[in-house]
PDB file of N, CA and C in Angstrom:
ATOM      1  N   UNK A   1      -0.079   0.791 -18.782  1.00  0.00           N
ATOM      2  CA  UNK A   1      -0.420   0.332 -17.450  1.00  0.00           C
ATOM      3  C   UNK A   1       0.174   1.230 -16.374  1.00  0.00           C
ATOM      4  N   UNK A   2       1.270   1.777 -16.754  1.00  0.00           N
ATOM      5  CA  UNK A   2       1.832   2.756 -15.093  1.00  0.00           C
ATOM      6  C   UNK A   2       1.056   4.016 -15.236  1.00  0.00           C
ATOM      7  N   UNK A   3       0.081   4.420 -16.232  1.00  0.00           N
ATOM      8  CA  UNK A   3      -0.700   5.447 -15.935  1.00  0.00           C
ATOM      9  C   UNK A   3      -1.612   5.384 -15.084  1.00  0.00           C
ATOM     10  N   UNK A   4      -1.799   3.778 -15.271  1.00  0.00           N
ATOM     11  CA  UNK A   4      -3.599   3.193 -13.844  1.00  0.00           C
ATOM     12  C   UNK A   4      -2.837   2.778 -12.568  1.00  0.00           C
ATOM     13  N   UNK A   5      -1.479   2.239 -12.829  1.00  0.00           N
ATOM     14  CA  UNK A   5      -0.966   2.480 -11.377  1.00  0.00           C
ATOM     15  C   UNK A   5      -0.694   3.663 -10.429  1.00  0.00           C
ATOM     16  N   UNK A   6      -0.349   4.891 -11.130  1.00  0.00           N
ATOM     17  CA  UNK A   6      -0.187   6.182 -10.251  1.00  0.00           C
ATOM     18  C   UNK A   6      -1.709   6.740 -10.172  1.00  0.00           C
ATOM     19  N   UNK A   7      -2.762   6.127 -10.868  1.00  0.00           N
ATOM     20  CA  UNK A   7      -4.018   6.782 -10.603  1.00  0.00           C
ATOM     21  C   UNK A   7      -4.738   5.960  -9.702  1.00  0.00           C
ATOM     22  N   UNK A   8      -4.427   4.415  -9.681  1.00  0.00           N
ATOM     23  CA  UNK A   8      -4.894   3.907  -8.406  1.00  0.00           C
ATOM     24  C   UNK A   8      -4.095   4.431  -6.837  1.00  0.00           C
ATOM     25  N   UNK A   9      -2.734   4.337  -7.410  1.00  0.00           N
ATOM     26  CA  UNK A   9      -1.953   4.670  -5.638  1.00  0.00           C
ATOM     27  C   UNK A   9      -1.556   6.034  -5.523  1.00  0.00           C
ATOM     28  N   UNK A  10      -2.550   6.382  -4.931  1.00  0.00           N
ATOM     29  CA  UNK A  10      -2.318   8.253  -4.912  1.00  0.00           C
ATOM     30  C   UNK A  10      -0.897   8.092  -4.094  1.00  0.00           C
ATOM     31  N   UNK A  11      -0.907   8.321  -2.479  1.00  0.00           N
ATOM     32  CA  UNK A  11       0.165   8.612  -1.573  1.00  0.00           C
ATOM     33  C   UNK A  11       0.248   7.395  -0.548  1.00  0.00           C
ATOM     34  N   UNK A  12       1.325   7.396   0.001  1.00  0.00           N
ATOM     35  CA  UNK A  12       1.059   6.855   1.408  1.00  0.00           C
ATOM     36  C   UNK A  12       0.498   7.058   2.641  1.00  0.00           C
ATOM     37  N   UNK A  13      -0.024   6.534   3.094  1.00  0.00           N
ATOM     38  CA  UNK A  13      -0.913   6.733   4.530  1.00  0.00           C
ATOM     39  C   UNK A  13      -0.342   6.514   5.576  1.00  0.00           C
ATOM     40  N   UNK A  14       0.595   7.482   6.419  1.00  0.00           N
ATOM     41  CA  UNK A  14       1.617   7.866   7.365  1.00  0.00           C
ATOM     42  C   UNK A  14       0.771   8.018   8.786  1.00  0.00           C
ATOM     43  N   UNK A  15       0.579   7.295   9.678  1.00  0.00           N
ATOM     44  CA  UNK A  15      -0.123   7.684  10.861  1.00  0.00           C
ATOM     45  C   UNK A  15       1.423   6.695  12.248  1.00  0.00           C
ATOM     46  N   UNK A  16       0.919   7.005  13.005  1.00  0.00           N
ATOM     47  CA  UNK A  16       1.481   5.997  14.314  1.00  0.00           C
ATOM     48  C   UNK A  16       1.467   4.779  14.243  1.00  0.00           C
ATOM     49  N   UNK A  17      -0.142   4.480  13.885  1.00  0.00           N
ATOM     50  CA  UNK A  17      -0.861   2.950  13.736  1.00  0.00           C
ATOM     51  C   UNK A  17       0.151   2.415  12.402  1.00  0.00           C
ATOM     52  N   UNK A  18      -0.034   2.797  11.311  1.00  0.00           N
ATOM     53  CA  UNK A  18       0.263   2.707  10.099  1.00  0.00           C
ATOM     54  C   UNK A  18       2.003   2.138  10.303  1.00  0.00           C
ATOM     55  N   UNK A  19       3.311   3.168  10.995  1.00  0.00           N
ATOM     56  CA  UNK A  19       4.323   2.831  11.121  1.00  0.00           C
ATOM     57  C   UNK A  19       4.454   1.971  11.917  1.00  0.00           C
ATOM     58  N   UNK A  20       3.703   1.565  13.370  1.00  0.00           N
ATOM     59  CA  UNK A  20       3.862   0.520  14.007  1.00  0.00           C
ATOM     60  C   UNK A  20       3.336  -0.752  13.127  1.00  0.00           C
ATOM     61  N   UNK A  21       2.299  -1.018  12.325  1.00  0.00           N
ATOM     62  CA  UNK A  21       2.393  -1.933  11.403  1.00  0.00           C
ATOM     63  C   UNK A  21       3.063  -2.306  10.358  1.00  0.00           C
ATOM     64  N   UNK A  22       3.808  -1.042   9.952  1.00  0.00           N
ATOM     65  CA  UNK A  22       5.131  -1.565   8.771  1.00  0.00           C
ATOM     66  C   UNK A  22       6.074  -2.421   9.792  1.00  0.00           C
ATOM     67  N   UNK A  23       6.280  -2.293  11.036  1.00  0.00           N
ATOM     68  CA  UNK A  23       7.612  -2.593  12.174  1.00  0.00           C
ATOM     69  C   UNK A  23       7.342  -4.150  12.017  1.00  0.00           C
ATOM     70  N   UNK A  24       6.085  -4.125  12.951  1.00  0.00           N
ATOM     71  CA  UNK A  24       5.605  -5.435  13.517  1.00  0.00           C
ATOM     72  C   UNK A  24       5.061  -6.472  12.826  1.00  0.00           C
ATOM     73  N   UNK A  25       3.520  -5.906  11.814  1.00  0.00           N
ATOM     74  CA  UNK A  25       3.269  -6.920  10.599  1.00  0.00           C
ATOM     75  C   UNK A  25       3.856  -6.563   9.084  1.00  0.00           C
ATOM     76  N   UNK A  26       4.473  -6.047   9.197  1.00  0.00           N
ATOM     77  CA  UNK A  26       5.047  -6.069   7.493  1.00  0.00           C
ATOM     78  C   UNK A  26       3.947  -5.821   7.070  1.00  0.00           C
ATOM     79  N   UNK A  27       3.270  -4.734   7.026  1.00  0.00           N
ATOM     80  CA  UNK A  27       2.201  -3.678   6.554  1.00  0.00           C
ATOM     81  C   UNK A  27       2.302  -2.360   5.635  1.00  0.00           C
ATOM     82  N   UNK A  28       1.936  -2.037   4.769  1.00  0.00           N
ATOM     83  CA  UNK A  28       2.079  -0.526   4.614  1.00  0.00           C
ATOM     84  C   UNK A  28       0.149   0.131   4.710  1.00  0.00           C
ATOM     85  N   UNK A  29       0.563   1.153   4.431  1.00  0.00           N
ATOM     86  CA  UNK A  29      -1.108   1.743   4.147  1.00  0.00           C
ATOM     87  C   UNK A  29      -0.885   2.981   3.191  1.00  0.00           C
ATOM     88  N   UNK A  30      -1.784   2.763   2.228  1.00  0.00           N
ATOM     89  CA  UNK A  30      -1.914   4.043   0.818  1.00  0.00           C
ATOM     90  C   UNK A  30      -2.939   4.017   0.685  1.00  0.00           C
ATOM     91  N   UNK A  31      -3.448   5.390   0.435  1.00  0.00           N
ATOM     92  CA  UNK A  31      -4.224   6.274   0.119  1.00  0.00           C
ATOM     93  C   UNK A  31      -4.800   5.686  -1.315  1.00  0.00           C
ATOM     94  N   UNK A  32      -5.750   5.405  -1.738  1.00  0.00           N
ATOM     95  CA  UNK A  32      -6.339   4.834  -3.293  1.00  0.00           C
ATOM     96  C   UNK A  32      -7.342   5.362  -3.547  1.00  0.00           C
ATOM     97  N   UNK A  33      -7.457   5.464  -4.866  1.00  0.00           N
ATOM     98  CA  UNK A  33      -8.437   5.776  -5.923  1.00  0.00           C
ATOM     99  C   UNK A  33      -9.808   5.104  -5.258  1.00  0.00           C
ATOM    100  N   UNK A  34     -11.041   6.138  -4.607  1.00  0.00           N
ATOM    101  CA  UNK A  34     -12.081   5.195  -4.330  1.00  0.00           C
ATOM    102  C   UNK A  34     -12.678   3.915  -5.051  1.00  0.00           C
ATOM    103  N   UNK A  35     -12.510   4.062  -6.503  1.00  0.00           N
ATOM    104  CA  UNK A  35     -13.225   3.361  -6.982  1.00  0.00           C
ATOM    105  C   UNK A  35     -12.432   1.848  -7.762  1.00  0.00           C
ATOM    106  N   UNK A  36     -11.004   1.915  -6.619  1.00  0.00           N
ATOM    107  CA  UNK A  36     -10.405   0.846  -6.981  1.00  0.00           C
ATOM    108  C   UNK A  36     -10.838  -0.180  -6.304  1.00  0.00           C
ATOM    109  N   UNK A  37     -10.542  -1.743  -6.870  1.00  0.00           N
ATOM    110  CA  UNK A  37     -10.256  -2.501  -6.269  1.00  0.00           C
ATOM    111  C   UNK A  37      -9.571  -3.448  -5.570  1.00  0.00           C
ATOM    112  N   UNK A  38      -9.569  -4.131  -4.924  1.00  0.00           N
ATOM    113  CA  UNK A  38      -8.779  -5.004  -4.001  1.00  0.00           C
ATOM    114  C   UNK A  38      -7.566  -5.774  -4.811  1.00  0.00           C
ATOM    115  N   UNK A  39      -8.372  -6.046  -6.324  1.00  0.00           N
ATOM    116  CA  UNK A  39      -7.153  -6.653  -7.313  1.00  0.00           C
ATOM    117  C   UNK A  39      -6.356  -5.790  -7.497  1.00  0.00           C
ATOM    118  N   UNK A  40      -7.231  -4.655  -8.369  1.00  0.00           N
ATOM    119  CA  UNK A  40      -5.765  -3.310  -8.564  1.00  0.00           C
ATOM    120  C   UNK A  40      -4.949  -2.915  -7.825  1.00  0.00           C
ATOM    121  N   UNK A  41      -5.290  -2.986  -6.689  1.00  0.00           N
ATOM    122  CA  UNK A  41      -4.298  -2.267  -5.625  1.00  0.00           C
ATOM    123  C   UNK A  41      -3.535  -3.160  -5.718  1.00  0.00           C
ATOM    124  N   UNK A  42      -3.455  -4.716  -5.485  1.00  0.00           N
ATOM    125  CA  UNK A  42      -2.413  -5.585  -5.432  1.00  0.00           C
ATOM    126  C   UNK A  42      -1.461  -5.850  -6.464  1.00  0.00           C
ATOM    127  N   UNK A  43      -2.226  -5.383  -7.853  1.00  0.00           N
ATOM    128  CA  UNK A  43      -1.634  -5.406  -9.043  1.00  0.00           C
ATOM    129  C   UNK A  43      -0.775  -4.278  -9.108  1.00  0.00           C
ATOM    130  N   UNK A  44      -0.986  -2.975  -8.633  1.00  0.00           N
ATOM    131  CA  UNK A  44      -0.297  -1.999  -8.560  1.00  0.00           C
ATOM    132  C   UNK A  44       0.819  -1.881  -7.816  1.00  0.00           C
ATOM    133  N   UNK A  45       0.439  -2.441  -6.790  1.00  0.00           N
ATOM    134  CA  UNK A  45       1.731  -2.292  -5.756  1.00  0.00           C
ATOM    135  C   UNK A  45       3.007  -3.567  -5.951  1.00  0.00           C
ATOM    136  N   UNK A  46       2.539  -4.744  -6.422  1.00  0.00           N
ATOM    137  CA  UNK A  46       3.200  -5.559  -7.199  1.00  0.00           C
ATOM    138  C   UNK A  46       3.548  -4.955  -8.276  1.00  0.00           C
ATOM    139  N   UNK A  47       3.307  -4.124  -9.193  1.00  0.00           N
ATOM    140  CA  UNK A  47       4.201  -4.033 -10.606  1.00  0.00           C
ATOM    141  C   UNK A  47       5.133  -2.773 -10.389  1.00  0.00           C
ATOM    142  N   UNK A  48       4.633  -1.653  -9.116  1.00  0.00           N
ATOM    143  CA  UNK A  48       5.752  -0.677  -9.428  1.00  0.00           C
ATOM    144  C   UNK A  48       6.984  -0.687  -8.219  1.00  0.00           C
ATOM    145  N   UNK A  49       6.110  -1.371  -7.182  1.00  0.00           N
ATOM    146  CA  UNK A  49       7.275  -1.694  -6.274  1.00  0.00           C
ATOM    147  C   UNK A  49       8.123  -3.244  -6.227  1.00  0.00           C
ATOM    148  N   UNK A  50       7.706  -3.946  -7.199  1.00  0.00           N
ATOM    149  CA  UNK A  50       8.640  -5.231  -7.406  1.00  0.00           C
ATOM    150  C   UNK A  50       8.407  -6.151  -6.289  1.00  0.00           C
ATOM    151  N   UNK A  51       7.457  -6.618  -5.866  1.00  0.00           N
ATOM    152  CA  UNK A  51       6.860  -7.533  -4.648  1.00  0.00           C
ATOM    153  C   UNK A  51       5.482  -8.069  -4.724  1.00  0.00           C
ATOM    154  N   UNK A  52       5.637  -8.310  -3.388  1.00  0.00           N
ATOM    155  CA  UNK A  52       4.756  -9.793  -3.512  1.00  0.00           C
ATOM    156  C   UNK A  52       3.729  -9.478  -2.469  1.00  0.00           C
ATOM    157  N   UNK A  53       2.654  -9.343  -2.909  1.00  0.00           N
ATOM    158  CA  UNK A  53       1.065  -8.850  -1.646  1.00  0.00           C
ATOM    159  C   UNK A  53       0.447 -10.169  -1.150  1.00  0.00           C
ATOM    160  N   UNK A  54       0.526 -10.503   0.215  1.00  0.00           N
ATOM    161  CA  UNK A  54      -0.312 -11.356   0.269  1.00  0.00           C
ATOM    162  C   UNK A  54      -1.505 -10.895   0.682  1.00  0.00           C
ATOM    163  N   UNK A  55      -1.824  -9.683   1.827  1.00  0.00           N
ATOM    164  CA  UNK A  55      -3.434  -9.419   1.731  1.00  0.00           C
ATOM    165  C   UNK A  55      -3.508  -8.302   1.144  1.00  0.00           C
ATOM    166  N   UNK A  56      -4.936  -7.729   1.140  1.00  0.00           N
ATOM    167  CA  UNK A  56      -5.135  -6.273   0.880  1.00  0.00           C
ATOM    168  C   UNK A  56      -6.247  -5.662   1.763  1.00  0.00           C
ATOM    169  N   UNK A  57      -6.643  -5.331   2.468  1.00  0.00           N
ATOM    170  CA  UNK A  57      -7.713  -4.962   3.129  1.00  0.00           C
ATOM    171  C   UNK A  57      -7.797  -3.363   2.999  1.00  0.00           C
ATOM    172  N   UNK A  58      -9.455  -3.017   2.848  1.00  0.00           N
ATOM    173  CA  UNK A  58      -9.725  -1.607   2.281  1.00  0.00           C
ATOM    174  C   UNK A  58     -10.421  -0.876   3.452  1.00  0.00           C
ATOM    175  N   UNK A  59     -10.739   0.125   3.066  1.00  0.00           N
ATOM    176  CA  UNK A  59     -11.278   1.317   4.475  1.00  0.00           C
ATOM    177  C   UNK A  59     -11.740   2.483   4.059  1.00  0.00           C
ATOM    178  N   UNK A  60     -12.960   3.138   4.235  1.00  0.00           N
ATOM    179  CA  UNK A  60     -13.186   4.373   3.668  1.00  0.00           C
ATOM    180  C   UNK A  60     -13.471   5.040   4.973  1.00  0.00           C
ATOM    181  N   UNK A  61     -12.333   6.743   4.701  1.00  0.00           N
ATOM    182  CA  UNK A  61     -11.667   7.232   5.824  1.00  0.00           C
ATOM    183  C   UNK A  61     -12.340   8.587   5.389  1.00  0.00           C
ATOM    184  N   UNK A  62     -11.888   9.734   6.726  1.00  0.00           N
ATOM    185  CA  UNK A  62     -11.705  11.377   6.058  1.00  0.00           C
ATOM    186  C   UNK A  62     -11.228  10.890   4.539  1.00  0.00           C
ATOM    187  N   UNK A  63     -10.123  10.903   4.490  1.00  0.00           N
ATOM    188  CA  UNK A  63      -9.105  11.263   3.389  1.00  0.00           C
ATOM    189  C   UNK A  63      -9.711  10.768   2.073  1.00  0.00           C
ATOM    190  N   UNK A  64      -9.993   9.962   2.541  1.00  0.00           N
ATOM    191  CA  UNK A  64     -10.456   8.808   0.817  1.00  0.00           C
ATOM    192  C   UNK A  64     -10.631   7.111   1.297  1.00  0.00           C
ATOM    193  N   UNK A  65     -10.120   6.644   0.700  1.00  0.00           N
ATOM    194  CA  UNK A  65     -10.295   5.057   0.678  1.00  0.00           C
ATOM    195  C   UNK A  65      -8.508   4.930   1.407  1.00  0.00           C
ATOM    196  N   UNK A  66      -8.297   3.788   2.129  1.00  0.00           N
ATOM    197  CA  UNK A  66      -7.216   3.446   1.982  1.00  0.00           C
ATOM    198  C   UNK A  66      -7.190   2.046   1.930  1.00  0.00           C
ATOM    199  N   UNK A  67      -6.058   1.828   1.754  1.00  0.00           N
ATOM    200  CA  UNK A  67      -5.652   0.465   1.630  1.00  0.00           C
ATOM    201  C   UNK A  67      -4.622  -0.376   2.104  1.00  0.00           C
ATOM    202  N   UNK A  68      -4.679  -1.218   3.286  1.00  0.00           N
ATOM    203  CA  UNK A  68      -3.472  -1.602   3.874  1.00  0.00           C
ATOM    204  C   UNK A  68      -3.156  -3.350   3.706  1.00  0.00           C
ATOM    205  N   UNK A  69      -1.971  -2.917   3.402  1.00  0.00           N
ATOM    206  CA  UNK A  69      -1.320  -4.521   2.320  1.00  0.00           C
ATOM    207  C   UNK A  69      -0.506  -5.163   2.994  1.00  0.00           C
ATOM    208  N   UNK A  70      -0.507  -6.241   3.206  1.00  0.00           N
ATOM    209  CA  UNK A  70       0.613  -6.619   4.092  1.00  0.00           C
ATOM    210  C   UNK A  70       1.261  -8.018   2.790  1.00  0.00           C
ATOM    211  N   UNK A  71       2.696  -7.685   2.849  1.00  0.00           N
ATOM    212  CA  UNK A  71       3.531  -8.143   1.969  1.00  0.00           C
ATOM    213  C   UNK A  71       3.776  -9.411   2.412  1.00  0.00           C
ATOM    214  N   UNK A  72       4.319 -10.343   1.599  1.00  0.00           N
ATOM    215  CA  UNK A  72       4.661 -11.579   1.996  1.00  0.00           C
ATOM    216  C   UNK A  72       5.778 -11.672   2.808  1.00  0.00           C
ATOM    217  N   UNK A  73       6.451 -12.326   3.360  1.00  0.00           N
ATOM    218  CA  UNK A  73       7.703 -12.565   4.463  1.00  0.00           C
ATOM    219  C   UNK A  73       8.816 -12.239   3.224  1.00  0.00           C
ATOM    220  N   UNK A  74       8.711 -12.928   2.207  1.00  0.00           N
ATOM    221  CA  UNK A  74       9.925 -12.743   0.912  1.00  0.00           C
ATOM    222  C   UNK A  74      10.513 -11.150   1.534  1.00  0.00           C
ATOM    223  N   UNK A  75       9.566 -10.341   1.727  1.00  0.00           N
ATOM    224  CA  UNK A  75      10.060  -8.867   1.604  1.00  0.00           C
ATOM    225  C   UNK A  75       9.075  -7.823   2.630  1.00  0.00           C
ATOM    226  N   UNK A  76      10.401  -6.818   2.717  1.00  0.00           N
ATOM    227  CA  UNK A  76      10.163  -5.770   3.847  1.00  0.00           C
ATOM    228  C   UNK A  76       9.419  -4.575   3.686  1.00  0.00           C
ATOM    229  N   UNK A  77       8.322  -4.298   4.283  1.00  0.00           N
ATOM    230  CA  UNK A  77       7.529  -3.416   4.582  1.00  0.00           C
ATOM    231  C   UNK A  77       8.094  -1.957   4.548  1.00  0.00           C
ATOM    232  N   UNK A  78       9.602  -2.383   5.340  1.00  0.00           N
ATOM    233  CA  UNK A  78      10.348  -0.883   5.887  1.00  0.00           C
ATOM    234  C   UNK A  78      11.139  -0.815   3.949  1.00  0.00           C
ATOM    235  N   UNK A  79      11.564  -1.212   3.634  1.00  0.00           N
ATOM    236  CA  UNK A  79      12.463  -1.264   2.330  1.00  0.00           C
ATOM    237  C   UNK A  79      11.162  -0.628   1.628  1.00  0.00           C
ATOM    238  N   UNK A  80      10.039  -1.203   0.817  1.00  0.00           N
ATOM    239  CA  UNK A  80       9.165  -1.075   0.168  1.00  0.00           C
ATOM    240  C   UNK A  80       8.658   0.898   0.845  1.00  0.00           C
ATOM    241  N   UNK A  81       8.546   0.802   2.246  1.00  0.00           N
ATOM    242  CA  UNK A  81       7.705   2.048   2.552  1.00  0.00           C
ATOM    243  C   UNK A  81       9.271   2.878   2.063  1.00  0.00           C
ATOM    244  N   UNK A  82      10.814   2.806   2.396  1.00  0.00           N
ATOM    245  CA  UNK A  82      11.706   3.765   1.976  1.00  0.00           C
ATOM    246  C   UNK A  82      11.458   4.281   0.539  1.00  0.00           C
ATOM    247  N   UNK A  83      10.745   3.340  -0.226  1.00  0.00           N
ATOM    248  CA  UNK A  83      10.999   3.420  -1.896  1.00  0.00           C
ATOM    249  C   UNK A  83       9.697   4.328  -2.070  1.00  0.00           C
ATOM    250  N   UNK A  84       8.449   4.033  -1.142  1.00  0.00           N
ATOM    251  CA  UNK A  84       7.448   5.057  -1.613  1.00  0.00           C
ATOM    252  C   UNK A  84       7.036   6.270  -1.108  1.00  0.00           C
ATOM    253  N   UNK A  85       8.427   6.416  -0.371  1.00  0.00           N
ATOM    254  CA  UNK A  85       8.051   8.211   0.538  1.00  0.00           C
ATOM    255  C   UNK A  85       7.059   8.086   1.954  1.00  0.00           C
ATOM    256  N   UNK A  86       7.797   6.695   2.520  1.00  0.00           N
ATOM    257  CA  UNK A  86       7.100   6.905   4.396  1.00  0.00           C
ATOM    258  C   UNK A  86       8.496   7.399   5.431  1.00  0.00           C
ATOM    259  N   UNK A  87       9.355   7.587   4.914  1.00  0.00           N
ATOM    260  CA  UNK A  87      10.365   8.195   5.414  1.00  0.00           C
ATOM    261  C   UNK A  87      11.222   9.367   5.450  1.00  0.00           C
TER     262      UNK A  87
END
């Protein structure tokens, strides 16, 4: 299974918008595998970062697909983005 997690969550998606939503809604945004879905991503980001997704909402950009998750209150956006390289 952590082979379909690093192939669903390519990178993080670092913009202005993106860090003012880790601040304010406990948000992140990553870059995903186009042809993932809304489950995987949540499944992914739950099994390698140890948390809890309550939404997932998707977007097809320049870059690729992204995907911006906003975590449950249990846990921090800013902690979670330190662990996946938004800092």
């Amino acid at each position: 299974m952590s082979e379909l997690r690093h192939r669903i969550l390519l990178h993080a998606y670092v913009t202005e918008k993106s860090m003012d939503e880790m601040e304010r809604q406990n948000k992140l945004e990553f870059v995903v595998d186009r042809r993932a879905t809304r489950a995987q991503v949540k499944r992914a980001i739950e099994e390698l970062y140890r948390c809890k997704v309550d939404k997932v909402n998707t977007k097809i950009v320049r870059v690729g697909k992204v995907a911006t998750v906003r975590l449950t209150k249990e846990y921090s956006a800013e902690d979670i983005g330190s662990r996946a390289g938004v800092f």
